[in-house]
N, C-alpha and C. Protein backbone atom coordinates (compact mmCIF):
# COMPACT_ATOMS: atom_id res chain seq x y z
N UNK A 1 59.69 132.85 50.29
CA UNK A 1 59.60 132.73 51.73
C UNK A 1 60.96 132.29 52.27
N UNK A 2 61.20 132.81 53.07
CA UNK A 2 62.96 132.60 53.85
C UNK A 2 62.24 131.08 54.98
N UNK A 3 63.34 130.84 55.12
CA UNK A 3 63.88 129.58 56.12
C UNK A 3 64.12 129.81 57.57
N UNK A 4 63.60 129.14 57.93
CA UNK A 4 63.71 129.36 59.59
C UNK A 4 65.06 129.55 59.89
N UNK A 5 65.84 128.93 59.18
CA UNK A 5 67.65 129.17 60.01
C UNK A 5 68.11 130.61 59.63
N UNK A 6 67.60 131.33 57.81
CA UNK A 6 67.81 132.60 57.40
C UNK A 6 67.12 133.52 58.78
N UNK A 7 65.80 133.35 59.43
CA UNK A 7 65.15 134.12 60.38
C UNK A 7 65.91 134.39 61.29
N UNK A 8 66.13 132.78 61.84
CA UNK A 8 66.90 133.16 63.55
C UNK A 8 68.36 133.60 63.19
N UNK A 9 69.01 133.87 61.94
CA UNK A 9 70.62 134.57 61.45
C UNK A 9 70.11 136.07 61.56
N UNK A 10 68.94 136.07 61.25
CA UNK A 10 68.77 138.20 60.46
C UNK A 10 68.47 138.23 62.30
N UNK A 11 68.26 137.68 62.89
CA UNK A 11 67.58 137.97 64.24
C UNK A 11 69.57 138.30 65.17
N UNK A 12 69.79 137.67 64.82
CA UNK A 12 71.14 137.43 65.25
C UNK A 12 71.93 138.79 64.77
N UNK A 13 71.79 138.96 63.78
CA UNK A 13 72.77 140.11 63.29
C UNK A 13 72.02 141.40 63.58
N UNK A 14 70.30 141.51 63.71
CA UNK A 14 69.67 142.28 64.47
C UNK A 14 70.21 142.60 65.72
N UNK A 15 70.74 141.80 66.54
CA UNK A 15 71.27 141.69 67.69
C UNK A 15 72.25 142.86 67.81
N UNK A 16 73.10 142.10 66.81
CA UNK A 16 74.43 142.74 67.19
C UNK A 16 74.49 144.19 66.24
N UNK A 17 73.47 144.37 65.40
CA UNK A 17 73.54 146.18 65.15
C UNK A 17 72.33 146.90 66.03
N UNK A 18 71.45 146.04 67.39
CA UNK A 18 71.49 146.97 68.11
C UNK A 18 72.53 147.13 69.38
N UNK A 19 73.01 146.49 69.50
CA UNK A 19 74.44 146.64 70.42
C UNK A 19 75.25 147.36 69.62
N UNK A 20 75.50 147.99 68.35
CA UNK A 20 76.07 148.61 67.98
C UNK A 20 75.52 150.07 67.92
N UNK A 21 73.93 150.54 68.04
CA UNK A 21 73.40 151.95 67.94
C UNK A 21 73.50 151.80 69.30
N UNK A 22 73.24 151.14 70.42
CA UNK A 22 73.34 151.33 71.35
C UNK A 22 74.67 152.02 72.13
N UNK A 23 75.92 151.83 71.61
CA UNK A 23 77.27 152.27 71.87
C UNK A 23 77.22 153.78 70.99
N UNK A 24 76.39 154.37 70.27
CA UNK A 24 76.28 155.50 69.20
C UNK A 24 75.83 155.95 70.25
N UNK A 25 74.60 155.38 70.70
CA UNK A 25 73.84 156.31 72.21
C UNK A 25 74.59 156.66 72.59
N UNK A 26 75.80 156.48 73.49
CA UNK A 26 76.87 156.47 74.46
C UNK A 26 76.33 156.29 75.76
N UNK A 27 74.57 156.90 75.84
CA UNK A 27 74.15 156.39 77.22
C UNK A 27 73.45 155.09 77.42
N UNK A 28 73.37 154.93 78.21
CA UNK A 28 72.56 152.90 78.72
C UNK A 28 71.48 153.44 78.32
N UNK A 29 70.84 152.42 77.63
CA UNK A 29 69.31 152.29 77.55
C UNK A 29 69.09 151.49 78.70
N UNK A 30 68.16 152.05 79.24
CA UNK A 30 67.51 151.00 80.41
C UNK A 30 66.51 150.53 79.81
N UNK A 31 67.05 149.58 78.98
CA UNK A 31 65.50 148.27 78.55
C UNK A 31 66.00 147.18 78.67
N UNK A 32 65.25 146.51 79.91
CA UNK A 32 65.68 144.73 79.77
C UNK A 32 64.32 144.29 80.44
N UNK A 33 63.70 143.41 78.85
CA UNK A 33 62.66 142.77 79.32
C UNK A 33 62.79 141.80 78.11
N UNK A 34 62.04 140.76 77.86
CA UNK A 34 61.73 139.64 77.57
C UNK A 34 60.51 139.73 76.02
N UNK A 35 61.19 139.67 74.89
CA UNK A 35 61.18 139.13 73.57
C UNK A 35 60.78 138.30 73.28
N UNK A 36 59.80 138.67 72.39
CA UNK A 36 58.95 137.60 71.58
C UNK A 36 59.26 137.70 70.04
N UNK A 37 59.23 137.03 69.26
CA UNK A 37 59.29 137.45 67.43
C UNK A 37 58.65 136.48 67.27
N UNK A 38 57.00 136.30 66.56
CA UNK A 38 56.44 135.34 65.52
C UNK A 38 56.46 135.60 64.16
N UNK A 39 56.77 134.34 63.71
CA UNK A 39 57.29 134.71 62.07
C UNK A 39 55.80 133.97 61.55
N UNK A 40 54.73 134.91 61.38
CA UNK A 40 53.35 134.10 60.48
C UNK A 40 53.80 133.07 59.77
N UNK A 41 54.18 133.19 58.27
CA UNK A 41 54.32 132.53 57.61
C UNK A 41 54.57 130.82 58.06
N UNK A 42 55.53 131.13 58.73
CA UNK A 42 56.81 130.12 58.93
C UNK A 42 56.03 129.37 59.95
N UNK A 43 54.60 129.77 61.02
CA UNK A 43 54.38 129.73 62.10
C UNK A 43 55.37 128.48 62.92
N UNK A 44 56.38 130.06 63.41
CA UNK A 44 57.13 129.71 64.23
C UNK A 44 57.56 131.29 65.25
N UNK A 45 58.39 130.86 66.44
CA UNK A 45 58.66 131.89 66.91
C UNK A 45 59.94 131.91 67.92
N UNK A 46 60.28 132.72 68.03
CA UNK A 46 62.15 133.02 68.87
C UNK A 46 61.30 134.29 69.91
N UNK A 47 62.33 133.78 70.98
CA UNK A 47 62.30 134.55 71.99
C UNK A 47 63.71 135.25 72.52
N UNK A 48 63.91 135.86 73.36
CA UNK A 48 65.33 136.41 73.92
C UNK A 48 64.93 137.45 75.11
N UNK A 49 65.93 138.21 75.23
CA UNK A 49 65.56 139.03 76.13
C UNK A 49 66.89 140.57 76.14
N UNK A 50 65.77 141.14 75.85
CA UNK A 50 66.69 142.55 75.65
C UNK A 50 67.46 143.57 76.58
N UNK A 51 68.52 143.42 76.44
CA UNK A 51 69.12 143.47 77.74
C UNK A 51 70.71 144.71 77.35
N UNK A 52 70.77 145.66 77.85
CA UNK A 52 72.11 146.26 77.81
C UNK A 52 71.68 146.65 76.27
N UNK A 53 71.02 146.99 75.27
CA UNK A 53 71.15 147.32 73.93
C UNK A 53 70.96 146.19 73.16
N UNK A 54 71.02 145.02 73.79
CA UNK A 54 71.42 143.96 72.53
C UNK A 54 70.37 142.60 73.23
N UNK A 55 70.06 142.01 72.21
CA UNK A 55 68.98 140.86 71.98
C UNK A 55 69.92 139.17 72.63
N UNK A 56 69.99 138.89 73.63
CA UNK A 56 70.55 137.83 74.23
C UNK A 56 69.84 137.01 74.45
N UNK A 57 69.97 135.81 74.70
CA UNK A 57 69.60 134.18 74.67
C UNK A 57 68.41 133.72 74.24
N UNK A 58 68.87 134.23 72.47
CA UNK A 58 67.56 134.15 71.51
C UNK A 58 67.54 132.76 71.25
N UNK A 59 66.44 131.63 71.26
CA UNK A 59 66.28 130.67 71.56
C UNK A 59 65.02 130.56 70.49
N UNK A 60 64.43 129.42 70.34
CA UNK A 60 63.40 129.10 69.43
C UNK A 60 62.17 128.82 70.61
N UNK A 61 60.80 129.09 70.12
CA UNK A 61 59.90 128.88 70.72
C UNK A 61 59.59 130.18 71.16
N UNK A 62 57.81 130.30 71.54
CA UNK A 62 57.52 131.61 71.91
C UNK A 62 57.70 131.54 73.93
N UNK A 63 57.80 132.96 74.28
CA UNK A 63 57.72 133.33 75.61
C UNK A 63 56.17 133.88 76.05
N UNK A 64 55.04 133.18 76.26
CA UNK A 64 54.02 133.90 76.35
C UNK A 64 54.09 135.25 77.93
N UNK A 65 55.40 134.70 78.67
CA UNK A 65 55.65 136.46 79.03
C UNK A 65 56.55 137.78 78.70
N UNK A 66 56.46 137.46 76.98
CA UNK A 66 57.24 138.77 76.69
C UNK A 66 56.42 140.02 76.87
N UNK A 67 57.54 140.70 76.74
CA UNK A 67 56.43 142.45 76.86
C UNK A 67 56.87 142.93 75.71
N UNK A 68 58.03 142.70 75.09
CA UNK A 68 57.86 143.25 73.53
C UNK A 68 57.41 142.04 72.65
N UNK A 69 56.65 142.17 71.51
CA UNK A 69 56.53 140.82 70.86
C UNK A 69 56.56 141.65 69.20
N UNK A 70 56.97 141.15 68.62
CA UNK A 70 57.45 141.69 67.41
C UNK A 70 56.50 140.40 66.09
N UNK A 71 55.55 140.92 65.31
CA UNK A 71 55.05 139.74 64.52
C UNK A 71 55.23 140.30 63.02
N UNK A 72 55.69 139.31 62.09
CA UNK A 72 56.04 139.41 61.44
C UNK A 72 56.16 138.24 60.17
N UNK A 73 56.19 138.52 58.91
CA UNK A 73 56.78 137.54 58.01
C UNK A 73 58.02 137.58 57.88
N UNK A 74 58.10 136.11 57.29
CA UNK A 74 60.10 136.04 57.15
C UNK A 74 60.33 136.53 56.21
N UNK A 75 59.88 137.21 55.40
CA UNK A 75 60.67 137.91 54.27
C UNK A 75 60.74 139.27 54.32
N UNK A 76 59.79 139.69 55.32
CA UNK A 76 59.68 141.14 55.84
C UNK A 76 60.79 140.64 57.59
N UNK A 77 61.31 140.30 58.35
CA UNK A 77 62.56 139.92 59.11
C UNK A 77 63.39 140.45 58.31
N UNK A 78 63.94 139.57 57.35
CA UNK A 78 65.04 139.56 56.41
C UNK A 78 65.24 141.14 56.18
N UNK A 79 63.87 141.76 55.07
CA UNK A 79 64.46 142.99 54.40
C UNK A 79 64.71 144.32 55.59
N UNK A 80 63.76 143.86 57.03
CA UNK A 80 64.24 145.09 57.94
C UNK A 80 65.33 145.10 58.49
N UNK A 81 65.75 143.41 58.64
CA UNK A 81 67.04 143.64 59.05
C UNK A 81 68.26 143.88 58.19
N UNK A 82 68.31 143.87 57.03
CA UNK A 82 68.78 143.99 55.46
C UNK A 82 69.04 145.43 55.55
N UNK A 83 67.84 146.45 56.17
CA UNK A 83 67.78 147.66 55.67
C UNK A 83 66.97 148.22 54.35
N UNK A 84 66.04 147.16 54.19
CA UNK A 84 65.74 147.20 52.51
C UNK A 84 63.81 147.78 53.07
N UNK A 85 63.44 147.91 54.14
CA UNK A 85 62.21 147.88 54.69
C UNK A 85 62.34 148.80 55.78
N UNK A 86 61.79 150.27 55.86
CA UNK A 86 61.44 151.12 56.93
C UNK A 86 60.54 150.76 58.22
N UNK A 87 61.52 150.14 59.13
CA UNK A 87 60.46 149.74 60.01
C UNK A 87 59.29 150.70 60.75
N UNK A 88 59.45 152.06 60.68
CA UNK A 88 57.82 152.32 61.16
C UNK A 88 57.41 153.06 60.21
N UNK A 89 57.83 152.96 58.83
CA UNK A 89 56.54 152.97 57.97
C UNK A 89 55.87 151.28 57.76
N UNK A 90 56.82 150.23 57.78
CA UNK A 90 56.09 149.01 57.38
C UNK A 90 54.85 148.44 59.04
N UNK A 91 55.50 149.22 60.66
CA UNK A 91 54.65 149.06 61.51
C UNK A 91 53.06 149.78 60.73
N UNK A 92 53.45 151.06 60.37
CA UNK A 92 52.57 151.80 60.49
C UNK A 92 51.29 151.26 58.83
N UNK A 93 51.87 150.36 58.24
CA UNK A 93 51.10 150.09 57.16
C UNK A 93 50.64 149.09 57.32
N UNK A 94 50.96 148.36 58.49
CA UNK A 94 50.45 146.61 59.19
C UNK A 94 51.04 145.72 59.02
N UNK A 95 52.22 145.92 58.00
CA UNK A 95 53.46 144.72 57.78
C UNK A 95 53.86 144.05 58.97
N UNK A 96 54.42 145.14 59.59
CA UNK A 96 54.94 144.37 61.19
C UNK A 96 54.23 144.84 62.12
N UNK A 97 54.18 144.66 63.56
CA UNK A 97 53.25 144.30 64.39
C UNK A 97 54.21 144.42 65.58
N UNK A 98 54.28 145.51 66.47
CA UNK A 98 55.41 145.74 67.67
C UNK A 98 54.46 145.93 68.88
N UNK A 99 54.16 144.73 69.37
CA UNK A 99 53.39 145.19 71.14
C UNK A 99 54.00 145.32 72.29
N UNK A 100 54.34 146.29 72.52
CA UNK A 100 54.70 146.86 73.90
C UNK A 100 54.34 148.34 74.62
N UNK A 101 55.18 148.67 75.56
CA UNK A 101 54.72 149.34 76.08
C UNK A 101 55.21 151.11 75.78
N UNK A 102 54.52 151.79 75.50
CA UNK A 102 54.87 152.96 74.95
C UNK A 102 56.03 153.54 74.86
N UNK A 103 56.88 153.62 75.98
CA UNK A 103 57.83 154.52 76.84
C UNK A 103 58.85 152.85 76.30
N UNK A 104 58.41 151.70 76.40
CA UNK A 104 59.67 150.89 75.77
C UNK A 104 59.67 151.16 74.03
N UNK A 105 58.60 151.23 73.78
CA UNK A 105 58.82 151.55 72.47
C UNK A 105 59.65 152.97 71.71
N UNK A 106 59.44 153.73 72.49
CA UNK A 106 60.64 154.44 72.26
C UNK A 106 62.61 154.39 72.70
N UNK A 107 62.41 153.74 73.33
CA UNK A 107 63.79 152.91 73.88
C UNK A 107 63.99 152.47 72.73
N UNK A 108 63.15 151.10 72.61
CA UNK A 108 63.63 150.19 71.72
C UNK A 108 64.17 150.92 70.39
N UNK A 109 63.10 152.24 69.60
CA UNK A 109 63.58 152.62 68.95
C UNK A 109 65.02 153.49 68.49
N UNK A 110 65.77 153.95 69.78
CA UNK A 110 66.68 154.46 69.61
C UNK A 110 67.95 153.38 69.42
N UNK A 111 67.47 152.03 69.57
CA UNK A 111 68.37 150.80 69.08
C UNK A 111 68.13 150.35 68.11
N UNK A 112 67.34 150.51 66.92
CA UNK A 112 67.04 150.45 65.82
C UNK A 112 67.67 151.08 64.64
């Protein structure tokens, strides 16, 4: 089981390689709304808000008004953000857990 400080780092560097597919886009994603991540295990949770491509003023504690909420274990965090874990085969097998709204969920995915 990973450590809350390993979580909110892979969350962090999550950040900054979607601000980096986001510049691959070359066009703006128009997604800025408000981030949730619960880590089961750990029961704990980080919030932020997705904004311009990239995950900003990720903070500890949940936002009960996010519109994306991302749930998850910390060792499944780690390996998606690692690259070691297909995130929508591990959505699609129940590992992770992405609630939002359709049309953001495809946004979000082109920053992934």
């Amino acid at each position: 089981m990973a450590t809350v400080d390993e979580c909110r780092t892979a969350l962090h560097e999550l950040s900054d390689r979607m601000a980096e597919h986001a510049a691959e886009v070359g066009t703006k994603i128009d997604l800025d709304r408000p981030l949730a991540c619960t880590i089961k295990d750990l029961g704990v949770s980080f919030h932020g808000r997705l904004t311009g491509g990239r995950l900003v003023d990720l903070t500890d504690g949940d936002d009960p008004k996010a519109k994306i909420r991302l749930t998850t274990t910390s060792d499944d965090l780690l390996a998606l953000v690692a690259g070691q874990l297909d995130l929508a085969k591990s959505w699609a097998s129940g590992r992770v857990s992405i609630n939002a709204n359709p049309f953001d969920l495809l946004k979000l995915r082109k920053l992934m």
